[in-house]
Protein backbone atom coordinates (compact mmCIF):
# COMPACT_ATOMS: atom_id res chain seq x y z
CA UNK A 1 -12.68 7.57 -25.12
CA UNK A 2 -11.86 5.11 -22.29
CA UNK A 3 -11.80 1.63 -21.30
CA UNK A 4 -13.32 0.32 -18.77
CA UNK A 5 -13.17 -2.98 -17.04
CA UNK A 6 -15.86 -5.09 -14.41
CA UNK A 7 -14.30 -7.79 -12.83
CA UNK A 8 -16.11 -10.53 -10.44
CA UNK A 9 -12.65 -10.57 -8.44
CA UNK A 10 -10.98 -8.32 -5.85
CA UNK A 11 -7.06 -9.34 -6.38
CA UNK A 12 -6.29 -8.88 -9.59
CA UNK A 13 -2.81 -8.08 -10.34
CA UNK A 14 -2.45 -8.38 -14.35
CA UNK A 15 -4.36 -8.50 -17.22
CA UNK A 16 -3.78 -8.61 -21.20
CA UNK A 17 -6.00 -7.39 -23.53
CA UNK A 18 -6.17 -6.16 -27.07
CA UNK A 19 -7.99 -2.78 -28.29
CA UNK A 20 -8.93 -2.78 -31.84
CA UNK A 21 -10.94 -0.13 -33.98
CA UNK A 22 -11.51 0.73 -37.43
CA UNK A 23 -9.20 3.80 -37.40
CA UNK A 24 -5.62 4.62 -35.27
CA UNK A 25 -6.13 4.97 -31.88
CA UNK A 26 -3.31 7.84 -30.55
CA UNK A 27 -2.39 8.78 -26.92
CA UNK A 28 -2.82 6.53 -24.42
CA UNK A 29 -2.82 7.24 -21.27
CA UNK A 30 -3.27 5.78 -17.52
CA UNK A 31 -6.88 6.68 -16.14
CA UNK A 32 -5.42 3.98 -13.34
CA UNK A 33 -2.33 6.00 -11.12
CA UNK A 34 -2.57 2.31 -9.29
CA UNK A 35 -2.03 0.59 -12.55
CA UNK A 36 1.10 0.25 -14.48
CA UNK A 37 0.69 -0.33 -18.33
CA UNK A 38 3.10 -2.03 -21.14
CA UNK A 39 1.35 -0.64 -24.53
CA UNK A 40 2.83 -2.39 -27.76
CA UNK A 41 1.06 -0.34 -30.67
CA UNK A 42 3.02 -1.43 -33.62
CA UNK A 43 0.33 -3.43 -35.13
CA UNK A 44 -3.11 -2.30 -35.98
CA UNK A 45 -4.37 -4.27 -32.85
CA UNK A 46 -2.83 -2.43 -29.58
CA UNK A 47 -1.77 -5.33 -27.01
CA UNK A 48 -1.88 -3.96 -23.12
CA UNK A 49 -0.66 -5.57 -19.93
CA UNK A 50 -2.25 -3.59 -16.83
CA UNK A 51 -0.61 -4.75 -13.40
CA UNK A 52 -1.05 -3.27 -9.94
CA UNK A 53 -4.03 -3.62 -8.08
CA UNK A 54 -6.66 -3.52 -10.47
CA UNK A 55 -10.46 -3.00 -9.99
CA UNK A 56 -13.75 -2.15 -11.43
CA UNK A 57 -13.65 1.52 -13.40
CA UNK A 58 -11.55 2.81 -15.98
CA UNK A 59 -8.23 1.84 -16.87
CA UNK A 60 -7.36 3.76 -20.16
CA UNK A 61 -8.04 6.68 -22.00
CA UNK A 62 -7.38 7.39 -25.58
CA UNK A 63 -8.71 9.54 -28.60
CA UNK A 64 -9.44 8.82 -31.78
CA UNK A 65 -10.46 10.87 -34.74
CA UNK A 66 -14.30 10.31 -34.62
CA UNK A 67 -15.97 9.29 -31.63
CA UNK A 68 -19.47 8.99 -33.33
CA UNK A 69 -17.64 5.55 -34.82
CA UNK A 70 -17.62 4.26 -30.79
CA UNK A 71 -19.32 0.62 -31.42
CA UNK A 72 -16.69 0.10 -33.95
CA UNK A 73 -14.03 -0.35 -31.20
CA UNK A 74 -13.51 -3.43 -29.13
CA UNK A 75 -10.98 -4.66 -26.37
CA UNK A 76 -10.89 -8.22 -25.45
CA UNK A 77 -9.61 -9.62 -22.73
CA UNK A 78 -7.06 -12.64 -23.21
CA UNK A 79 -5.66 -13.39 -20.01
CA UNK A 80 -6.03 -12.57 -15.59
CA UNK A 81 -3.91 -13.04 -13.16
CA UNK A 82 -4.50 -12.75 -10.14
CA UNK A 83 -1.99 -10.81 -7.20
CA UNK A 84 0.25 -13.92 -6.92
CA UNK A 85 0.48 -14.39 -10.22
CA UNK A 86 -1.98 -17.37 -11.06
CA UNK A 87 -3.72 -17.31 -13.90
CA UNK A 88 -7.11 -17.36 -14.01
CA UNK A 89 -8.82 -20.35 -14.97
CA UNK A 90 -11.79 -18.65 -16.06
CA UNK A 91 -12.53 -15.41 -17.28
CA UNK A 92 -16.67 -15.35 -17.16
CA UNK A 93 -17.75 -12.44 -15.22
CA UNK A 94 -14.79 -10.01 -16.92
CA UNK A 95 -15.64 -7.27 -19.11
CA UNK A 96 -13.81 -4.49 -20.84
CA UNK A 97 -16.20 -1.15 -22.41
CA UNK A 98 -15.22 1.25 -24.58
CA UNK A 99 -17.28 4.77 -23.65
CA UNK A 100 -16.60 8.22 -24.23
């Protein structure tokens, strides 16, 4: 499975978000080479800073033990910034997907 993000912007530099789902989630992994990620999975909700240059498409991929349960997985974004490290004020316009 992957996550994907749309974003309205075109200098982002960092973003946090959390990845949730109803079972574990194992093996991570950059679908970015552009991106650098910082994964913390010690709690049932995975936290994730991406920085680099991120854009539209996927970011990560991961498995999971059934991927008919898909809608049952989520990641929200909690904070932007963008490549000079402001924070965005706003984050309508951002999405994160979870496909296969």
């Amino acid at each position: 499975m992957a996550v994907s993000l749309t974003t309205p912007n075109s200098d982002d530099g960092a973003m946090l978000f959390e990845l949730t789902g109803p079972v574990a989630i194992h093996a991570l992994s950059a679908a970015n080479p552009n991106v650098k990620f910082y994964i913390d999975s010690s709690t049932a909700t995975i936290r994730v800073v991406a920085a680099g240059a991120l854009n539209s498409g996927r970011l990560l991929t991961f498995t999971v033990a059934d991927t008919n349960t898909i809608s049952s997985y989520s990641a929200t974004i909690k904070d932007v910034a963008n490549r000079q490290n402001a924070l965005r004020a706003a984050l309508a316009g951002y999405e994160l997907r979870i496909t296969r």
